[in-house]
Protein backbone atom coordinates (compact mmCIF):
# COMPACT_ATOMS: atom_id res chain seq x y z
CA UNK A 1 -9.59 19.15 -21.99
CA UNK A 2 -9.09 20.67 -18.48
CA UNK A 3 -5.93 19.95 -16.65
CA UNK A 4 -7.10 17.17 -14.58
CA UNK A 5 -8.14 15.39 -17.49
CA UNK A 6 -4.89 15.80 -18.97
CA UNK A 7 -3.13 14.80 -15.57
CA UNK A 8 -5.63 11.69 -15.77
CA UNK A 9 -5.68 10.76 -19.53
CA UNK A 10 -1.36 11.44 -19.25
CA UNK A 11 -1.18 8.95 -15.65
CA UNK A 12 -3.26 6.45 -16.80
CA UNK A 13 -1.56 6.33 -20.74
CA UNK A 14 -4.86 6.73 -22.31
CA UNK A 15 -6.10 9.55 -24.77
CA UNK A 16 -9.84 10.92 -23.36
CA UNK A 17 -11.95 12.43 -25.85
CA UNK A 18 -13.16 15.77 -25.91
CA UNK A 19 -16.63 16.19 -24.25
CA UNK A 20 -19.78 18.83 -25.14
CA UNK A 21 -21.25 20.13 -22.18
CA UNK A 22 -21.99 18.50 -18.81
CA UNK A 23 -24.08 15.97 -20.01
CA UNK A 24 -21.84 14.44 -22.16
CA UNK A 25 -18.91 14.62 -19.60
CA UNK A 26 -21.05 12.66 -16.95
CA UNK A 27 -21.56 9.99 -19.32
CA UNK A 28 -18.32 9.75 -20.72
CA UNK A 29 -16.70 9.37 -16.62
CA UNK A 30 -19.98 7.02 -15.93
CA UNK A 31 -18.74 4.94 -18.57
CA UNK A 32 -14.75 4.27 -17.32
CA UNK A 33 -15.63 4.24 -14.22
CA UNK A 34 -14.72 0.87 -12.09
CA UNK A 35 -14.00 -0.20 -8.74
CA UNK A 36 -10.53 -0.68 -7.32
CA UNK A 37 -10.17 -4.18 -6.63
CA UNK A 38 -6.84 -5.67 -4.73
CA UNK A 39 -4.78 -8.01 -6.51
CA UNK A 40 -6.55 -11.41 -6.42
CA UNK A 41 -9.39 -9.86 -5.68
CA UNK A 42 -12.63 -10.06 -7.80
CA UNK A 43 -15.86 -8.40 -8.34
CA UNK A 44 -17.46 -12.12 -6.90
CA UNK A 45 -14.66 -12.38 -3.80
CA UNK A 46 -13.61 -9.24 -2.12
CA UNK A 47 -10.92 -9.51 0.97
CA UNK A 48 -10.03 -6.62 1.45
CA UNK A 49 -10.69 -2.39 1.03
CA UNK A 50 -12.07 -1.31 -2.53
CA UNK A 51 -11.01 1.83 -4.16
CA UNK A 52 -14.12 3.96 -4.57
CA UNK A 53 -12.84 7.52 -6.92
CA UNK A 54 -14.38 10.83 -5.76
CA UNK A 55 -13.17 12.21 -9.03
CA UNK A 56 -13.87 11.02 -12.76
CA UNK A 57 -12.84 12.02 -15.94
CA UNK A 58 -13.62 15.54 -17.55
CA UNK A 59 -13.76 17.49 -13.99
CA UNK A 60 -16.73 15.36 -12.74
CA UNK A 61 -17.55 14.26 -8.52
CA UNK A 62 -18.19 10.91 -7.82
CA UNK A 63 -20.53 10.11 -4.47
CA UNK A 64 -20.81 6.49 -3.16
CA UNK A 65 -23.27 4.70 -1.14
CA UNK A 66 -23.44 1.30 -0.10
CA UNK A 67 -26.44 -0.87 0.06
CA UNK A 68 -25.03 -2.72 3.14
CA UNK A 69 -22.14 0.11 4.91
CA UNK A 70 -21.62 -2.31 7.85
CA UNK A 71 -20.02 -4.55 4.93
CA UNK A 72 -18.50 -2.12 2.42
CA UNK A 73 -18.52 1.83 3.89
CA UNK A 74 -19.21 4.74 1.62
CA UNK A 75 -15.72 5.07 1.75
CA UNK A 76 -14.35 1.67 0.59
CA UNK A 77 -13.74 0.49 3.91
CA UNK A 78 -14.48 -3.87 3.96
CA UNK A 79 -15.33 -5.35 7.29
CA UNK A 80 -15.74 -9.13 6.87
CA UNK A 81 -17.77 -11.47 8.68
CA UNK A 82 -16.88 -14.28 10.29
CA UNK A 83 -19.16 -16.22 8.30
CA UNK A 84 -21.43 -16.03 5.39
CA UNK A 85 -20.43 -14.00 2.19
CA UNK A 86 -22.38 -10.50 1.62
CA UNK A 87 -23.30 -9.46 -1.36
CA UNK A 88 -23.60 -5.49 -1.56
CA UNK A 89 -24.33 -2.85 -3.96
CA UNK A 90 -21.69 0.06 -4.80
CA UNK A 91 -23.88 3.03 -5.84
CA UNK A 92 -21.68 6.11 -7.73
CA UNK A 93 -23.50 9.18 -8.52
CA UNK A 94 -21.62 11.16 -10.98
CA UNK A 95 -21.92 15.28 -11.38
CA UNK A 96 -20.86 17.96 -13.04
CA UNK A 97 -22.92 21.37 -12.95
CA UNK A 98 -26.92 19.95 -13.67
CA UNK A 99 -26.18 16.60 -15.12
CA UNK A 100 -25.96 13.77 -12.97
CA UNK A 101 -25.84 9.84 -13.55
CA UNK A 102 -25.80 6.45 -11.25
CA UNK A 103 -24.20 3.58 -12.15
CA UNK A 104 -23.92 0.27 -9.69
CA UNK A 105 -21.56 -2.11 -8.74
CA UNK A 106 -22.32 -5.46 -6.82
CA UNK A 107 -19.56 -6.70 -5.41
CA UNK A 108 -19.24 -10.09 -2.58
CA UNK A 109 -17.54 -9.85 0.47
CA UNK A 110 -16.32 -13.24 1.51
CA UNK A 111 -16.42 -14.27 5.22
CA UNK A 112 -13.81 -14.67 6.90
CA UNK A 113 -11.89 -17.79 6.75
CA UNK A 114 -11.75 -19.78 9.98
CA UNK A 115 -8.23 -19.63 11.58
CA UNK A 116 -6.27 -22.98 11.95
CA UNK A 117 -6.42 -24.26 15.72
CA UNK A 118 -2.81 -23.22 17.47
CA UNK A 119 -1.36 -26.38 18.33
CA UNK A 120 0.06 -27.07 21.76
């Protein structure tokens, strides 16, 4: 186990396995992997920015892409709309040396909630 595993399996309180080659290692980050939600947030009703990881277990990168980046950014970024909730697709690609996986998310961004009238 490399040191950033250690740092990560040690942080988190959990014991990672050891891995055999790259293969192995892309599959065993693919598999942990998860979006950062905010508290009371939920896969079906995001508010506000998501945590996407550009590092996973076992020394592997981690590139995003969004199906809709005006909603949810490559970067995690939310931008609501003032009406109508979006569905979008996370999209991580996971590496390390020649191996390489995808796995997807599909998160909904709620609209935004209509502001009570000021009253005079």
């Amino acid at each position: 186990m490399g040191m950033m595993d250690s740092k990560i399996a040690k942080d988190a309180d959990i014991t990672t396995p050891p891995v055999d080659g790259d293969e192995s290692a892309v599959a065993a980050a693919a598999s942990q992997l998860a979006v950062g939600l905010k508290p009371g947030d939920t896969d079906a009703r995001v508010t506000r920015h998501v945590f996407m990881p550009g590092l996973g277990l076992h020394g592997t990168r981690i590139d995003w892409s969004s199906s809709d980046a005006s909603v949810v950014s490559n970067y995690g970024i939310v931008h609501r709309r003032s009406y109508g909730d979006v569905s979008v697709a996370l999209t991580a690609t996971i590496r390390r040396g020649d191996a390489a996986a995808t796995k997807s998310f599909l998160l909904t961004v709620a609209a935004q909630e209509p502001e009570d009238d000021p009253i005079f």
